[in-house]
Protein backbone atom coordinates (compact mmCIF):
# COMPACT_ATOMS: atom_id res chain seq x y z
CA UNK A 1 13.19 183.62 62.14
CA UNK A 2 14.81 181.96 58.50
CA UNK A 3 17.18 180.25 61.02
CA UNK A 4 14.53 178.95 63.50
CA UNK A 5 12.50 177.46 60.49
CA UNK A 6 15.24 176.00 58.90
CA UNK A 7 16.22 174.31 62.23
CA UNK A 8 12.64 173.44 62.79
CA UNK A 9 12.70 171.72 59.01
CA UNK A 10 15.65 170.08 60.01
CA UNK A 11 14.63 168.35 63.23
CA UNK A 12 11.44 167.15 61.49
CA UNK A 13 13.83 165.72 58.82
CA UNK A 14 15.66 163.94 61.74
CA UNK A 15 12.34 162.07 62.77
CA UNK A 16 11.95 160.55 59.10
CA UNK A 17 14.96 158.13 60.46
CA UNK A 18 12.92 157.21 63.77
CA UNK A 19 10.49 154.61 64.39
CA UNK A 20 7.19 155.92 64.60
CA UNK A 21 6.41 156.03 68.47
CA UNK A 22 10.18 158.10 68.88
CA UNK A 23 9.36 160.44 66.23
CA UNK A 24 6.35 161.02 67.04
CA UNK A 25 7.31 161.35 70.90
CA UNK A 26 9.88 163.88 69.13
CA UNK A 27 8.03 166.14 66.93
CA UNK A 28 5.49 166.55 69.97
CA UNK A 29 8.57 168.19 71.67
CA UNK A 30 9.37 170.05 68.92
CA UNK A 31 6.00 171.36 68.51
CA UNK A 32 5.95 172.32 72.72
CA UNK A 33 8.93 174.31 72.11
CA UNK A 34 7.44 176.36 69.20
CA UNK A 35 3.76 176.99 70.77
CA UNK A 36 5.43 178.55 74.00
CA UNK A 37 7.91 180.29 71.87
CA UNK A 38 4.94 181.63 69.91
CA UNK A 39 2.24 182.37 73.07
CA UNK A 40 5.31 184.20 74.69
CA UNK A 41 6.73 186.26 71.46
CA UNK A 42 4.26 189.22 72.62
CA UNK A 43 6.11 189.26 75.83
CA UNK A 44 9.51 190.51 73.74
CA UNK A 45 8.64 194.14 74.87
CA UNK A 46 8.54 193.49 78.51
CA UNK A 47 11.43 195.18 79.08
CA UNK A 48 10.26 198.53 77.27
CA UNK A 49 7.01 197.87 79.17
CA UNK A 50 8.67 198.41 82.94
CA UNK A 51 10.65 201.02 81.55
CA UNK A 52 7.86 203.56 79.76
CA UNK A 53 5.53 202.29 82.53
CA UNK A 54 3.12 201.44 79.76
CA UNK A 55 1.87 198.46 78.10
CA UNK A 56 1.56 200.28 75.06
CA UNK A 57 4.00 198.48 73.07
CA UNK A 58 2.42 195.06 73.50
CA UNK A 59 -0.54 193.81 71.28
CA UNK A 60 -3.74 193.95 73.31
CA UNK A 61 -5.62 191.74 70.65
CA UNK A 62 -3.08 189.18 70.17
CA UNK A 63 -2.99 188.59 74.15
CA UNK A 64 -6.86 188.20 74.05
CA UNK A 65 -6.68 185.72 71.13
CA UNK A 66 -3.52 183.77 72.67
CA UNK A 67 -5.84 183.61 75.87
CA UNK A 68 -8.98 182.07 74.53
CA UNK A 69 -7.21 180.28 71.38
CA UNK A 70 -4.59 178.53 74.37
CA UNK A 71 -7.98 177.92 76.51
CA UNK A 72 -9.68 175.77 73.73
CA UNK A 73 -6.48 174.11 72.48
CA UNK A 74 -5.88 173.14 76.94
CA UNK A 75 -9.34 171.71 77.10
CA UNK A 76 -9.50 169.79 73.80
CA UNK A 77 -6.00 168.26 75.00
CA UNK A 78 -7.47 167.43 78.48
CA UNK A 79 -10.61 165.84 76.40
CA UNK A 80 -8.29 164.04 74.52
CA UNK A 81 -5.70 163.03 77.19
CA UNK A 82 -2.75 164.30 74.97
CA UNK A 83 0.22 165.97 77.10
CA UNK A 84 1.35 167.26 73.78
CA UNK A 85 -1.83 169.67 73.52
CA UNK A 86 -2.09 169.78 77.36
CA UNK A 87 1.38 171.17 77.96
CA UNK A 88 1.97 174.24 75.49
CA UNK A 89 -1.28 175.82 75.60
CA UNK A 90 -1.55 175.68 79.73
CA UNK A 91 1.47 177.84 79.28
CA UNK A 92 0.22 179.76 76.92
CA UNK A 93 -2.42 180.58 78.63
CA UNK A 94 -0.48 181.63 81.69
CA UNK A 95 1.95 183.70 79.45
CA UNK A 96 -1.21 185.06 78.09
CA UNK A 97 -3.05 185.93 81.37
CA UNK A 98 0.69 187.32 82.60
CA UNK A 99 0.59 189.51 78.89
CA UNK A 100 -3.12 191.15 79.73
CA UNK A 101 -2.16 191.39 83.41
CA UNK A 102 0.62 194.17 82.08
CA UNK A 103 -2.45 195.87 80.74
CA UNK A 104 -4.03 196.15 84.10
CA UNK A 105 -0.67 197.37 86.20
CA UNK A 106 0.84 199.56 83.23
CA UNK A 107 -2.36 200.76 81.48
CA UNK A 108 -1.49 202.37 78.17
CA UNK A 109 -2.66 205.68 77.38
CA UNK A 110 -4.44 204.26 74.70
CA UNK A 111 -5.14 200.89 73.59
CA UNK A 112 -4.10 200.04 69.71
CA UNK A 113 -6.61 197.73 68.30
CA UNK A 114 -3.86 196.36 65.11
């Protein structure tokens, strides 16, 4: 994670040197690559998931709060015509809807509320 920051810190350092429609263009990239990253981290456990046949291991609230946070983010983009909004939260909210679906097929015995 200290290596993904500092690379993150990095490329933003990078776009001080651009003009502003590159950087910008850039950053918005940047920031696509992180938001997935971050809507799919709870996915990490997948493979523990098929094998225990349990969803157990995954964080029930942080799907359900990916889902509607991605939702709001999507439609604000769409309101705002921004491809940079648009883009990482539509996937998110796929990863999302793919994270509670585990939840349906491999029902934990009991679901952790942390």
């Amino acid at each position: 994670m200290l290596v993904g920051s500092i690379v993150i810190l990095w490329l933003c350092h990078l776009s001080d040197s651009m003009e502003a429609a590159k950087a910008r263009f850039f950053l918005g990239v940047v920031q696509v690559l992180v938001s997935v990253m971050n809507y799919g981290s709870p996915l990490s456990t997948l493979k523990l998931v098929f094998q225990r046949r349990s969803a157990e291991s995954m964080p029930f609230l942080l799907g359900v709060m990916n889902l509607f946070t991605s939702m709001a983010w999507f439609l604000y983009g769409v309101l705002l015509s921004d491809e940079f909004l648009q883009i990482p939260n539509f996937l998110g909210f796929l990863l999302s809807v793919a994270q509670l679906s585990l939840f349906v097929i491999f029902p934990p015995p009991r679901i952790l509320i942390y």
